[in-house]
Every structure is written in structure tokens, then in C-alpha cells.
Protein backbone atom coordinates (compact mmCIF):
# COMPACT_ATOMS: atom_id res chain seq x y z
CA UNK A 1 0.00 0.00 0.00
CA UNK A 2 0.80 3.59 -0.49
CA UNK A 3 4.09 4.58 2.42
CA UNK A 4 3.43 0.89 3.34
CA UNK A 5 0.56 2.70 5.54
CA UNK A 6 -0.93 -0.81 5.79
CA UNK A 7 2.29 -2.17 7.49
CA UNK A 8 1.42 0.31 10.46
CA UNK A 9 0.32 -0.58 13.81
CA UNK A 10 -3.83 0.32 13.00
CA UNK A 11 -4.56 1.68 16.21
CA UNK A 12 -1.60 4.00 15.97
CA UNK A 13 -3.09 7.60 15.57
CA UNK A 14 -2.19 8.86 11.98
CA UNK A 15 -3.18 12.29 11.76
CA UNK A 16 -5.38 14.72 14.23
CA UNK A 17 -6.61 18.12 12.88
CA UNK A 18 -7.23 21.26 14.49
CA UNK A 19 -11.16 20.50 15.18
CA UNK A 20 -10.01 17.86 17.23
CA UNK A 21 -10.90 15.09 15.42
CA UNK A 22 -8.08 12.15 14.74
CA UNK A 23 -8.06 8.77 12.48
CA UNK A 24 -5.45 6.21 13.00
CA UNK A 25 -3.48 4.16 10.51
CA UNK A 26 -6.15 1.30 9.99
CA UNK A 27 -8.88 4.04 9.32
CA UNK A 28 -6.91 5.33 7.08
CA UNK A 29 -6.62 2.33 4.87
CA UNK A 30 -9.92 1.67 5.46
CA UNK A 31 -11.28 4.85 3.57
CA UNK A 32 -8.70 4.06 0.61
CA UNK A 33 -10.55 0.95 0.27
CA UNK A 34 -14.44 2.42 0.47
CA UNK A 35 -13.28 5.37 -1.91
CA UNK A 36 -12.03 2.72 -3.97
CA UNK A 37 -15.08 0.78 -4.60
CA UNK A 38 -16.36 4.49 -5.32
CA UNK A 39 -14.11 4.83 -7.83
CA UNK A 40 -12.60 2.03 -8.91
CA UNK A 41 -10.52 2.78 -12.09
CA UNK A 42 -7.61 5.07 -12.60
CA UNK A 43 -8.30 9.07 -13.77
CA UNK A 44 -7.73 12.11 -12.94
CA UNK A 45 -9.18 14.48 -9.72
CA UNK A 46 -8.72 18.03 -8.63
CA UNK A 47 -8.48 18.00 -4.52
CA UNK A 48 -9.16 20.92 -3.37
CA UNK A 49 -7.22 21.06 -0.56
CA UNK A 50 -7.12 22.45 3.22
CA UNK A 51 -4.97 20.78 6.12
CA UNK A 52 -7.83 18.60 7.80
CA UNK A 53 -8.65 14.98 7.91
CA UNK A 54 -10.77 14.97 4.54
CA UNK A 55 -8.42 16.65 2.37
CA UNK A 56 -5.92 13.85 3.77
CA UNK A 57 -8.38 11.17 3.03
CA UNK A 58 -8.43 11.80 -0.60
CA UNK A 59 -4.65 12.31 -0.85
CA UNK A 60 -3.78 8.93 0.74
CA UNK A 61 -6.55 7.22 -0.95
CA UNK A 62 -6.33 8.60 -4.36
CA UNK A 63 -2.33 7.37 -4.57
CA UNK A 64 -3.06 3.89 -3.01
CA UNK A 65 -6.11 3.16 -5.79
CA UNK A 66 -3.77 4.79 -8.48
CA UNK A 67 -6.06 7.84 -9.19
CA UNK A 68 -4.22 11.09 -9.81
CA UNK A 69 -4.61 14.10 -8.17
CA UNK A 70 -3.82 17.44 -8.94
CA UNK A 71 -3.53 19.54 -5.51
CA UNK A 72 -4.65 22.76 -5.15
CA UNK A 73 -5.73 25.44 -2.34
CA UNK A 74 -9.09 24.96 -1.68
CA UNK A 75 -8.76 28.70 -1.95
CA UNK A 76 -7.39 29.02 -5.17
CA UNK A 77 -8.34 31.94 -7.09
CA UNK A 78 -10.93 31.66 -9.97
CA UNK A 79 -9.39 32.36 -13.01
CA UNK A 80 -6.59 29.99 -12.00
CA UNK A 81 -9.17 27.50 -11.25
CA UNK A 82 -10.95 27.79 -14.40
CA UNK A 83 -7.75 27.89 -16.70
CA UNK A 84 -6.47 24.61 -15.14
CA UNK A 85 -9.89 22.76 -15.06
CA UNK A 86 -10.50 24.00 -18.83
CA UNK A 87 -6.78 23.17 -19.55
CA UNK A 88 -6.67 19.36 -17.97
CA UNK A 89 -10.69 18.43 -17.59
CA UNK A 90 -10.57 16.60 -14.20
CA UNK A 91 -12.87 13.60 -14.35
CA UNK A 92 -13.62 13.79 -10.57
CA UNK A 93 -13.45 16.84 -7.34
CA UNK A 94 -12.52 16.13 -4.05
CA UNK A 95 -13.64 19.23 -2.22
CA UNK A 96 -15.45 20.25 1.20
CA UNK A 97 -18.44 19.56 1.55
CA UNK A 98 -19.85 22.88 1.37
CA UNK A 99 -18.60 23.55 -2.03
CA UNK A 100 -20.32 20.88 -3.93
CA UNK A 101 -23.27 23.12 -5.05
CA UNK A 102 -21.21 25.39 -6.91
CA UNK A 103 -21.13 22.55 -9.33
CA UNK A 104 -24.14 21.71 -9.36
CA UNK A 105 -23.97 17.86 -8.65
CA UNK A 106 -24.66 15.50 -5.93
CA UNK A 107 -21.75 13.56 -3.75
CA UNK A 108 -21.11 9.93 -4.76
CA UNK A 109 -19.03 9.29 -1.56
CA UNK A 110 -18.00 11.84 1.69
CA UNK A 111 -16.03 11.49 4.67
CA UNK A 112 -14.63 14.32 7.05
CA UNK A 113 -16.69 17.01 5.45
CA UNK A 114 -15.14 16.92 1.90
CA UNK A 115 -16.64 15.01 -0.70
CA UNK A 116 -16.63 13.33 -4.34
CA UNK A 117 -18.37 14.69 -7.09
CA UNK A 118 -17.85 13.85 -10.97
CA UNK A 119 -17.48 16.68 -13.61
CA UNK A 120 -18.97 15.37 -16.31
CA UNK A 121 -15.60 14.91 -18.19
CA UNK A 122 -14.20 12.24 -19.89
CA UNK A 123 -11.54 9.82 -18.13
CA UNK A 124 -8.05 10.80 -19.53
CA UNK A 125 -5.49 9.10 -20.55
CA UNK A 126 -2.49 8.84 -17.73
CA UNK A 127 1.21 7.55 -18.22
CA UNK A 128 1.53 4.62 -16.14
CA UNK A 129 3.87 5.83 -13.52
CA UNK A 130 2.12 9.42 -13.03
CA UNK A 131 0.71 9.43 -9.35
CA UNK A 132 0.55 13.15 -8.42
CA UNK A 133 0.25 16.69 -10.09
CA UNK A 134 1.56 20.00 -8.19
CA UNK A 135 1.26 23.84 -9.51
CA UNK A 136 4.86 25.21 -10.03
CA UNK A 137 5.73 27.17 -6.99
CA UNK A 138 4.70 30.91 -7.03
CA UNK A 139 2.04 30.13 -10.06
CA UNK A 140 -0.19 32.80 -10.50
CA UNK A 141 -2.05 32.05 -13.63
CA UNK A 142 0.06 29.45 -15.88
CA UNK A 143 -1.41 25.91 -16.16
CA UNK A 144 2.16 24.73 -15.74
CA UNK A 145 2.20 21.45 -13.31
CA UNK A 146 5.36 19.49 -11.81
CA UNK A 147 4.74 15.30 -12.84
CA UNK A 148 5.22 13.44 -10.31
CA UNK A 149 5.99 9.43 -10.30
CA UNK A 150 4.62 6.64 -7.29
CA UNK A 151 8.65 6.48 -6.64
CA UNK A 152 9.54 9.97 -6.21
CA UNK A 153 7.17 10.43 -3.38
CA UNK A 154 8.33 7.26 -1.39
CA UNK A 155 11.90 7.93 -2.60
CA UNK A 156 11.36 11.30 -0.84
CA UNK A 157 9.10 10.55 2.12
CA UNK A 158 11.96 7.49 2.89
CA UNK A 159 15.15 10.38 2.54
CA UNK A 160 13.66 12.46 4.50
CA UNK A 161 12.53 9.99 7.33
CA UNK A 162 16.56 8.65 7.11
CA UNK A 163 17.40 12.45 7.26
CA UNK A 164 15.49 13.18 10.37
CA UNK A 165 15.38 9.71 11.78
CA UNK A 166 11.85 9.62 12.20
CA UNK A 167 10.15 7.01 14.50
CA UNK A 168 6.79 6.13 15.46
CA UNK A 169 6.99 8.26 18.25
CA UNK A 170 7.18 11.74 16.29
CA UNK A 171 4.64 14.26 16.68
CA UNK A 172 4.89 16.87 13.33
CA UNK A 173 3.27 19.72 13.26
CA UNK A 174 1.52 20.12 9.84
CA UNK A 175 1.18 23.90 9.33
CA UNK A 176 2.67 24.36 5.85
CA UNK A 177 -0.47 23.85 3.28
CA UNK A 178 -0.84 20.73 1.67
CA UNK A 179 -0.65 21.75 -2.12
CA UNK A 180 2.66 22.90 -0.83
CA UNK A 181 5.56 20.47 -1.70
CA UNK A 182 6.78 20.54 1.45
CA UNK A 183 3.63 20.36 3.14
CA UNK A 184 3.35 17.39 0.85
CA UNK A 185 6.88 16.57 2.33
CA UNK A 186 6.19 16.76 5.73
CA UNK A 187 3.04 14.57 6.00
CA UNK A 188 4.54 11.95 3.47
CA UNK A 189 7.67 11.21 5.27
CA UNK A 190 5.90 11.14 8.65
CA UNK A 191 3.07 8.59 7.69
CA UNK A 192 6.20 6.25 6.11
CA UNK A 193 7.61 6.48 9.90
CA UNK A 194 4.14 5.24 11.26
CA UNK A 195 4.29 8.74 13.41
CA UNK A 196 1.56 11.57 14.20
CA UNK A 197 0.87 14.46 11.49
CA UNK A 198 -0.48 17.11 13.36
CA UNK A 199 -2.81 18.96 10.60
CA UNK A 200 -3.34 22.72 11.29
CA UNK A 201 -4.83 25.24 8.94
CA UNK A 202 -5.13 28.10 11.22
CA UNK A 203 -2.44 31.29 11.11
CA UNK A 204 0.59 31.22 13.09
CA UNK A 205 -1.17 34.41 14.32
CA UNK A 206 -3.89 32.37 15.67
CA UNK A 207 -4.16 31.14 19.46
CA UNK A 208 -5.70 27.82 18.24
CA UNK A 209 -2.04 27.22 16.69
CA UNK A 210 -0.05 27.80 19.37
CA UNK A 211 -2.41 25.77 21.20
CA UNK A 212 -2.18 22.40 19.21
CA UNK A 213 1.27 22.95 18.96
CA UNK A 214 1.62 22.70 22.74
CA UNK A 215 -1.39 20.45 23.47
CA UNK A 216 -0.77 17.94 21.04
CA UNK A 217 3.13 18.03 22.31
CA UNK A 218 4.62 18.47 18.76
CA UNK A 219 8.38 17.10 18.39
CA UNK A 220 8.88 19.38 15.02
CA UNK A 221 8.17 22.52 13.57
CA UNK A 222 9.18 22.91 9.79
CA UNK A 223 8.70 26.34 8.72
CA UNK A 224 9.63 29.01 5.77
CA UNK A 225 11.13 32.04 6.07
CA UNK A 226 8.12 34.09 6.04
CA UNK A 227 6.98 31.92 8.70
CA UNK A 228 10.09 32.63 11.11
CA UNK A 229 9.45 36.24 9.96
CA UNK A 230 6.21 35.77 11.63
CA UNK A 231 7.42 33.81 14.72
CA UNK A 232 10.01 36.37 15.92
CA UNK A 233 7.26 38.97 15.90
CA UNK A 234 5.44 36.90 18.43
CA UNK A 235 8.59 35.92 20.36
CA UNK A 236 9.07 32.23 19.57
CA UNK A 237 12.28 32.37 20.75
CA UNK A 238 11.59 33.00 24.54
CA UNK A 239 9.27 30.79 24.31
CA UNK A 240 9.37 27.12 26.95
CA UNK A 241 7.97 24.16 24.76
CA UNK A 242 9.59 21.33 26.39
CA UNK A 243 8.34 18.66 23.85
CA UNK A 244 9.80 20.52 20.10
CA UNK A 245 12.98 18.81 19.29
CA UNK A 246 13.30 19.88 16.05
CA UNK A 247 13.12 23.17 14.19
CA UNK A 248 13.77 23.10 10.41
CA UNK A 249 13.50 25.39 7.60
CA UNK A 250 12.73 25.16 3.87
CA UNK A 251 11.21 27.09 0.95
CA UNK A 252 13.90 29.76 0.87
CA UNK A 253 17.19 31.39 1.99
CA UNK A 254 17.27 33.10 5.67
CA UNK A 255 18.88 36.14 6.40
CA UNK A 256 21.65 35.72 8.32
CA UNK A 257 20.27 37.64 11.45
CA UNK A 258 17.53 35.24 11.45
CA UNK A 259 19.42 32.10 10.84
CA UNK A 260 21.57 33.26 14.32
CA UNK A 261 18.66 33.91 16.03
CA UNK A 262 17.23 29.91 15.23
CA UNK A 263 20.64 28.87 16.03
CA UNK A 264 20.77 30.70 19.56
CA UNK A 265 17.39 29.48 20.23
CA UNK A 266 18.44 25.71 19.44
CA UNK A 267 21.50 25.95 21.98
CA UNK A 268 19.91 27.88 24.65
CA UNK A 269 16.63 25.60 24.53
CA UNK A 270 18.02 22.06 24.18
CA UNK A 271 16.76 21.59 20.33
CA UNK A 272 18.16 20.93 16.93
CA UNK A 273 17.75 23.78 14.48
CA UNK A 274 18.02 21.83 10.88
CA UNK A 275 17.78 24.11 7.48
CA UNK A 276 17.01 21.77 4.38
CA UNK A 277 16.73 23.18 0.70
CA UNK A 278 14.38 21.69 -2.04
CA UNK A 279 12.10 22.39 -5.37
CA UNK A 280 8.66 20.75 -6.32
CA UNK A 281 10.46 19.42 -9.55
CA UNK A 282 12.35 16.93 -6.64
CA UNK A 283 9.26 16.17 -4.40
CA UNK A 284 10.53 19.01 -2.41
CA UNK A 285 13.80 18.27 -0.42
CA UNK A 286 17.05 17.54 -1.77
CA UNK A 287 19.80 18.80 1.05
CA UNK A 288 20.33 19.55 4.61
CA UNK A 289 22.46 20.92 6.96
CA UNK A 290 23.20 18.28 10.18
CA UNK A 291 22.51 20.87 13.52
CA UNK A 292 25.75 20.11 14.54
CA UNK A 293 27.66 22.51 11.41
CA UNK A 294 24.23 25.34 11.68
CA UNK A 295 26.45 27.75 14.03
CA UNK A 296 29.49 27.43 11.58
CA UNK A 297 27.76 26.86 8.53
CA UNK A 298 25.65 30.20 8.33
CA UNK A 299 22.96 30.32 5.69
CA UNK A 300 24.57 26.83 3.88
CA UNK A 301 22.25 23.97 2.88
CA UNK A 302 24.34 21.64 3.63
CA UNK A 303 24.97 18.65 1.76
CA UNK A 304 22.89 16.27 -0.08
CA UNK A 305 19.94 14.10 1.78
CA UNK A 306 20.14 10.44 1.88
CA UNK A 307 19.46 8.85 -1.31
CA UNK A 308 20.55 12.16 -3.58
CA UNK A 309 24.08 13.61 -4.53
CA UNK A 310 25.00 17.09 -5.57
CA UNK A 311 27.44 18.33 -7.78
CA UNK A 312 28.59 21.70 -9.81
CA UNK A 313 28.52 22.59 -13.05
CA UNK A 314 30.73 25.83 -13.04
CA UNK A 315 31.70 28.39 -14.98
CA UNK A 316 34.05 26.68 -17.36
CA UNK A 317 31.20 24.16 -18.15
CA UNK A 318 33.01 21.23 -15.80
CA UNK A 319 30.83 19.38 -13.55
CA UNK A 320 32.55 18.58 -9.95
CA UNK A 321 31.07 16.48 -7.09
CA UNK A 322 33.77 17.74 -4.49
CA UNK A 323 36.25 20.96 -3.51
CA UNK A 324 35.60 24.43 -3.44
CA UNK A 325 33.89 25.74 -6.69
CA UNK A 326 30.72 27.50 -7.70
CA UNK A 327 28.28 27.49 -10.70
CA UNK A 328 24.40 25.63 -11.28
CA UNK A 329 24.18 23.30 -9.08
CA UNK A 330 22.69 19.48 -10.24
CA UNK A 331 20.85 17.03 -8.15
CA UNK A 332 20.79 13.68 -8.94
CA UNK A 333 17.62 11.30 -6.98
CA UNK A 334 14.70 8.99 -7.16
CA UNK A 335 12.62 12.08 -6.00
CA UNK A 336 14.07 13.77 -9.56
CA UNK A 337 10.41 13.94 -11.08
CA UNK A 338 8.79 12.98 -14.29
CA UNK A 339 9.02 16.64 -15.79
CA UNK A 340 6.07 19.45 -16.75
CA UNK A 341 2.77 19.80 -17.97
CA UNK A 342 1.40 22.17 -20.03
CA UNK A 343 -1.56 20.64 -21.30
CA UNK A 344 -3.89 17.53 -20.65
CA UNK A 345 -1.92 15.66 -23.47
CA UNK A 346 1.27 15.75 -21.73
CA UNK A 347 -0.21 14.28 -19.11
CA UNK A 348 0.83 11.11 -21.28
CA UNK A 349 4.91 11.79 -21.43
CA UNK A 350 7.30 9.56 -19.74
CA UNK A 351 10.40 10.30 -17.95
CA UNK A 352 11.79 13.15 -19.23
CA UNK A 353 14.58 14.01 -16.21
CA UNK A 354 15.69 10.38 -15.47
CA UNK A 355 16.93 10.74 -12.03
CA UNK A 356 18.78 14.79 -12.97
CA UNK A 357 17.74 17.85 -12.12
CA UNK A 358 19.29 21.43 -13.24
CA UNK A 359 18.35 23.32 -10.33
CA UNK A 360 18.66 26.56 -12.12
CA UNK A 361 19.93 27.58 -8.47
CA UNK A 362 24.00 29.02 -8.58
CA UNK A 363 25.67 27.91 -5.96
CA UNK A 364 29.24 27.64 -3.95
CA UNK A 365 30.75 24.51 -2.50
CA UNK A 366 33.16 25.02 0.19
CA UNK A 367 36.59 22.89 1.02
CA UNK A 368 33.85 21.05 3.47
CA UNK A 369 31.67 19.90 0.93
CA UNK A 370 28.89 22.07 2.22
CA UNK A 371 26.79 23.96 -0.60
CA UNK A 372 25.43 27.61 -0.32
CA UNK A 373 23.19 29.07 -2.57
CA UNK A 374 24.28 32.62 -4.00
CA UNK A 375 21.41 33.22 -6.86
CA UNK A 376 19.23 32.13 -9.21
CA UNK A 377 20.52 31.22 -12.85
CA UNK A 378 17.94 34.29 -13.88
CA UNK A 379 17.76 36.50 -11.25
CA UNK A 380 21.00 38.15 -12.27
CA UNK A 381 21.05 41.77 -14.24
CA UNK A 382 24.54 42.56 -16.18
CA UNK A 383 25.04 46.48 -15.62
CA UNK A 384 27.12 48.01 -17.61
CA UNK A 385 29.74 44.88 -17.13
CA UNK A 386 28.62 44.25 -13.48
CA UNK A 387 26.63 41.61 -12.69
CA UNK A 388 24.28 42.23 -10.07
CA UNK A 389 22.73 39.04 -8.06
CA UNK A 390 19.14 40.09 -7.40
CA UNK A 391 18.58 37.52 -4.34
CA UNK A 392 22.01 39.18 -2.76
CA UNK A 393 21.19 42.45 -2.73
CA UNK A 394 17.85 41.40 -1.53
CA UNK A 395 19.02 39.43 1.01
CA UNK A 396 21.76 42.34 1.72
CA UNK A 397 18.89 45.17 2.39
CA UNK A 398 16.74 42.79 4.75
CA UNK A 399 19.51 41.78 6.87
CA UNK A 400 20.36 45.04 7.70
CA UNK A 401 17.38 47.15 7.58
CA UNK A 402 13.78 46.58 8.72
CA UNK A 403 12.17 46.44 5.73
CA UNK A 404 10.75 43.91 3.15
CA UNK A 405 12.21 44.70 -0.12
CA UNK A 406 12.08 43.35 -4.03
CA UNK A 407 14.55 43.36 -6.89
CA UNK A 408 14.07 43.83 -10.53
CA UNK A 409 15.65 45.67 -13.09
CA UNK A 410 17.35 45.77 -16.23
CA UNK A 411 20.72 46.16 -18.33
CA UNK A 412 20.38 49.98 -17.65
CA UNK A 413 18.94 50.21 -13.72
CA UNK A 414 18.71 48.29 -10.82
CA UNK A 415 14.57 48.64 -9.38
CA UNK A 416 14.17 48.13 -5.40
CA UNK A 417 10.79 47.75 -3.88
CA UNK A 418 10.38 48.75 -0.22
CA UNK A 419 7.86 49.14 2.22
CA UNK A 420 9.76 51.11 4.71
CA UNK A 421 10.09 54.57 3.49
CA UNK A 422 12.74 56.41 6.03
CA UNK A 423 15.16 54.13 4.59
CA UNK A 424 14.53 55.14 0.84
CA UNK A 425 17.77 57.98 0.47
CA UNK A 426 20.36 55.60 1.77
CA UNK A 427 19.57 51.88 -0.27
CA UNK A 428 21.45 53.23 -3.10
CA UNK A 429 24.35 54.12 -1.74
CA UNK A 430 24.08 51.28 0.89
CA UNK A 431 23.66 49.04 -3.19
CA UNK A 432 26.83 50.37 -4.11
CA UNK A 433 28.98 50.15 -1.19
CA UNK A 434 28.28 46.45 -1.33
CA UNK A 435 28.07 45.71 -4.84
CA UNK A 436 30.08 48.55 -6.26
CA UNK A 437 27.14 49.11 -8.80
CA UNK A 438 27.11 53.35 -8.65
CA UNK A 439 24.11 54.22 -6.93
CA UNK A 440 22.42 56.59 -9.74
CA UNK A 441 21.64 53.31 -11.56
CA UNK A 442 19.92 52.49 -8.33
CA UNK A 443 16.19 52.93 -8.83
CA UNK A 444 14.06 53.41 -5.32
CA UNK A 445 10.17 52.62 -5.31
CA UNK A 446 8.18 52.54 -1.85
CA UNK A 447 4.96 50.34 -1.89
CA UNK A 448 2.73 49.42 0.89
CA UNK A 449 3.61 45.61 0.90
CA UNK A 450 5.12 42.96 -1.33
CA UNK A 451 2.79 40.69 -2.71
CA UNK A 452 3.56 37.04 -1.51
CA UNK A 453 1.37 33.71 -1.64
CA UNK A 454 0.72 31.82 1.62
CA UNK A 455 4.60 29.87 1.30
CA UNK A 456 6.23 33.59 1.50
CA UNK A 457 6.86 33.80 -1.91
CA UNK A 458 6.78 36.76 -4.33
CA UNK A 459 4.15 36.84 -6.79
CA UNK A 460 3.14 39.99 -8.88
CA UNK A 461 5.56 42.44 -8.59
């Protein structure tokens, strides 16, 4: 069965949500097999999903009967929804409950308050090995989906579960959404342990979050930047939970102030402060950093998981898998996925990475072996000669200012976004004492927030 979920102890408690309710591993397998007799043939369903017991329900059970899912927010905005439903044609919707008379049909099958509804379209036609279909990350608009195959997700859910050593007795907290790779990541690896998912969809600015975090005893917290962002402001870091082991962080690079502050609060509080780095085109991780390296390792991501290697491909077009260097760095994994989709038809291709991945992420490797990531392959301007690493100077302007900031820009001018406006007369000259890029080709705009999706990410700007 699906993360050998059927090899668990049943009465073992799988997953509880933040109304309360719980299922254990035999329930679990028990709904795969009712949904199956539902729908008993292989196709393809949108699940709408929110972090609760039903939207679980149809993930588990949709990959263990071979029926594909694309996940998506249940909140995802219209004309996204309608371009991707007109774009792939799901068969079947696994939704709440309370949406199933915007489409005007009646459930065939419900559990947990989300249910199963058919569309009226015809059953696709699926490449054998596809199991699972994920939005890029940050897409706003573009029916572009990451292929996933049955083997990359236990591939990643069993790195990951080597990585953190995961046993029965783990407690996750499951705040990171579900149509999130590592959302995805987190509950995966944590059901292939035979531990406890702890499903929240409520803000970290809720109470009810902080208190299922400390009710349910949680032994992790994986978070994003944004959400550490978020966690300082409510002072996480004095905070006494006795029974969180385990901080880690994905989705993003850390400034270094805040990366020292999780590493001060893992010494002084008795816990292990782990950052990993991944992409949804890998079923989300791919490296790590082991606790013990965090306080002399500052902002790396470490070195491969278990199961992957990493290598180089620098400047002179050389790969290397070891010494000091720095160019795109490759990944090379079972989690690799298939490859994209752009339309329903592709939906049919094969293999198209075979195991390698070209992050598109630059990176250095130190005499250690320990990667850091330094830019994306196009988030680079070339001004006048110099070339200007957008994610730097971003990086560069949060860590010493308090501000949120955004870089564009062009061959002629460098544009920064910030929402703190007292600081707008010294970012260029702050720019160029860094990056030596003269500050008149420094380009200041104040706005009243950046734009970012639920993950922390950027989107419209």
C-alpha cells in the first residue's frame, strides 16, 4: 500500500486536525478501500485542498487506488481554477463539503466534510507511472504542473525519514499547506515512519495554533522564512515548549540575522535547528544541513539528503562532485520527477529528467563539501559589465534594515521595492557600497507591501 501505511500498527493515531478530530493508521486504509469501490478505475481528480482529515483522506486514498490528483488550495483563485480545469478536464473533485453546489452535482461518496463529485468529463489518458500533479511554486495564472511518479514520493518521504530519523513516536506539526511540496513533504515522510501528522490550517497568528502545537506536544516545527518572519514577531524564541525537538526550515534562503537567532534558540533551549533546501520538480527536499555545522555553517544547505548527490557545473562548463567551486548546481535522486505539464496531453509523457535535475539555483561549495546558494541562474542583471545578483542584494537590504524589499531591473537600472520609506535615500548608496554598482543606476520605489502567496513567496511584482 501507499508509504506501506498498511504495514502500520492500526490503532496507531495517523493524523489529528485542528477541530479535534483524529483517524489512525487502519482508518486510514480503510477509507482508501471504500473510496475505492467508489471509484474504482484510474483518472484524474482536482483535490481541493485544506490541512484537515478529509483533504488527507483523498490524498492517501487517491495514490493507493492509483487515481491522480492534482492539488490545489481549496482557496485558489478563480481564473486559475478555471484555466487549469479548462486546460486538464478533471474527471472527478474532491472538495469540502460545502462547495459541492457550486457545481451543481450530488456527492457519490464523503467522509470528514469533503466530498466526491464527478465533472462530467471524460476519463483521460495517464502515463503509467504518473501518481501526483503539483502547480509550479509561485504560479499565478500558468497551467504549468510538476509530474510526479509513485517512486519519487516514497523515494522522498523514505530520505527524509533517514534524514530526520523519524520514529513512530514523532509528533509533526503540519502547518505548511498541503498543495505545498513541502507540506506534501512533511506529512509523506511522517506517515512512512508510522508517526503523528499534526494537521493545522489556522495562522501562526492564531491562538488555536499555538495551542495544538503545545497540546498535542509536537516534536517538530518545519517552517519558511516568512513563517520565522512571523514567529520572531510573536517571540518564539523565549518561548518554553519542552516537547519541540526539532526546528527546520525550507522554501527559501534566511537572512543571516535570522538564521543566528534559530541557532541561539536551538542551543539555549536544548533543540536541533536543521535548514534543508528543495524544489517541487524533486518532491521538495534535496539537502540539509546536520545541527551540529548550523552555528558554523551560516545560511549553507548543507549537503545532499540520503538517497541524492549534488554536484557543480561551473563556470568553465566542468561538472565537480567535491572541492571548493561555484556554478548551477545538479541534483541527482529517485525524488528527480517525471518533468512538466502544459496541457492535458502531456499528461501522457514519460520520464523526461531520469533521475537529474538542473536546479537553475547558482551555488558555492566550500573545502567542506557544504553547498550555499548565491542566486538564481535568472535573477541576475549585467550592468554596464557588473553583474548584479538580485537575491544578494535582496538578502543584503533585509539583513540590515527593517524592511521587506524586491529586486528587478534591467541592463540599464537596478529597481528596489520597499515598504519602509525612512530608509529610501540611503539603499542606493548602501547598493553600491556592497556591490560597487554606482548608486544613480539604483532605482528606489516605496509600496505598501510585497505581494507574496501563503509559502512567503513573491508573486506579482
Amino acid at each position: 500500500m501507499f508509504l506501506q501505511l498498511d504495514e502500520k500498527d492500526p490503532s496507531k493515531i495517523a493524523v489529528i486536525d485542528d477541530s479535534g478530530s483524529s483517524l489512525t493508521y487502519g482508518s486510514l486504509c480503510s477509507y482508501a478501500e471504500e473510496l475505492k469501490k467508489v471509484l474504482p478505475y484510474r483518472t484524474l481528480v482536482f483535490l481541493m485542498a485544506e490541512n484537515c482529515i478529509g483533504s488527507l483522506i483523498g490524498y492517501t486514498s487517491f495514490l493507493n487506488n492509483h487515481v491522480v490528483p492534482l492539488i490545489l488550495s481549496n482557496k485558489t483563485e478563480k481564473t486559475l481554477f478555471d484555466n487549469l480545469y479548462a486546460t486538464y478536464q478533471p474527471e472527478y473533485l474532491w472538495l469540502p463539503t460545502s462547495r459541492t453546489d457550486e457545481f451543481g452535482q450530488e456527492p457519490l461518496y464523503s467522509a470528514f466534510g469533503y466530498s466526491l463529485i464527478r465533472t462530467g468529463n471524460p476519463t483521460p489518458e495517464l502515463f503509467e507511472e504518473l501518481s501526483l500533479l503539483l502547480p509550479t511554486s509561485g504560479s499565478t495564472g500558468s497551467p504549468k504542473l510538476v509530474r510526479h511518479s509513485y517512486r519519487n514520493i516514497e523515494a522522498n518521504a523514505e530520505n527524509v525519514k533517514n534524514l530526520f530519523r523519524l520514529t513512530p513516536s514523532e509528533r509533526a506539526m503540519g502547518v505548511l499547506p498541503m498543495h505545498y511540496t513541502m507540506g506534501l513533504s512533511v506529512i509523506a515522510s511522517h506517515l512512512h515512519a508510522g508517526a503523528t501528522v499534526l494537521l493545522c490550517g489556522k495562522s501562526l497568528l492564531d491562538r488555536g495554533f499555538w495551542s495544538m502545537l503545545k497540546d498535542q506536544h509536537a516534536t517538530s516545527f518545519t517552517g519558511v522564512p516568512y513563517s520565522f518572519e512571523l514567529l520572531a514577531k510573536l517571540r518564539f524564541f523565549r518561548m518554553d515548549l519542552p516537547d519541540l525537538k526539532i526546528v527546520t526550515q525550507g522554501g527559501g534562503k534566511l537572512t543571516e540575522e535570522m538564521w543566528q537567532a534559530l541557532v541561539n534558540y536551538a542551543q539555549d533551549k536544548g533543540k536541533k535547528f536543521i535548514a534543508t533546501y528543495g524544489q517541487s520538480e524533486c518532491t521538495a527536499r534535496m539537502a540539509y544541513l546536520p545541527a551540529e555545522l548550523a552555528a558554523d555553517k551560516v545560511c549553507s544547505i548543507g549537503i545532499a539528503e540520503p538517497g541524492g548527490r549534488l554536484s557543480i557545473i561551473n563556470n568553465d562548463g566542468v561538472e565537480t562532485f567535491e572541492g571548493e567551486d561555484s556554478g548551477e548546481m545538479v541534483y541527482r535522486g529517485e525524488n528527480v520527477t517525471l518533468g512538466y505539464a502544459n496541457s492535458k496531453e502531456d499528461l501522457l509523457k514519460g520520464d523526461e529528467n531520469h533521475g537529474i535535475m538542473h536546479t537553475g539555483d547558482l551555488a558555492r561549495r566550500d573545502a567542506d563539501g557544504c553547498y550555499y546558494i548565491i542566486g538564481r541562474l535568472k535573477r541576475f542583471l549585467k550592468i554596464f559589465g557588473l553583474r548584479i545578483g538580485l537575491d544578494e542584494v535582496e538578502n543584503l537590504i533585509r539583513s540590515n534594515y527593517d524592511t521587506d524589499c524586491y529586486c528587478s531591473g534591467d541592463d540599464e537600472k537596478l529597481l528596489v521595492k520597499l515598504t519602509n520609506p525612512a530608509i529610501a535615500e540611503e539603499i542606493p548608496h548602501f547598493i553600491e557600497e556592497k556591490t560597487h554598482l554606482f548608486y544613480q543606476r539604483v532605482s528606489v520605489e516605496i509600496v505598501d507591501r510585497i505581494l507574496r502567496n501563503e509559502t512567503g513567496k513573491v508573486i506579482n511584482q
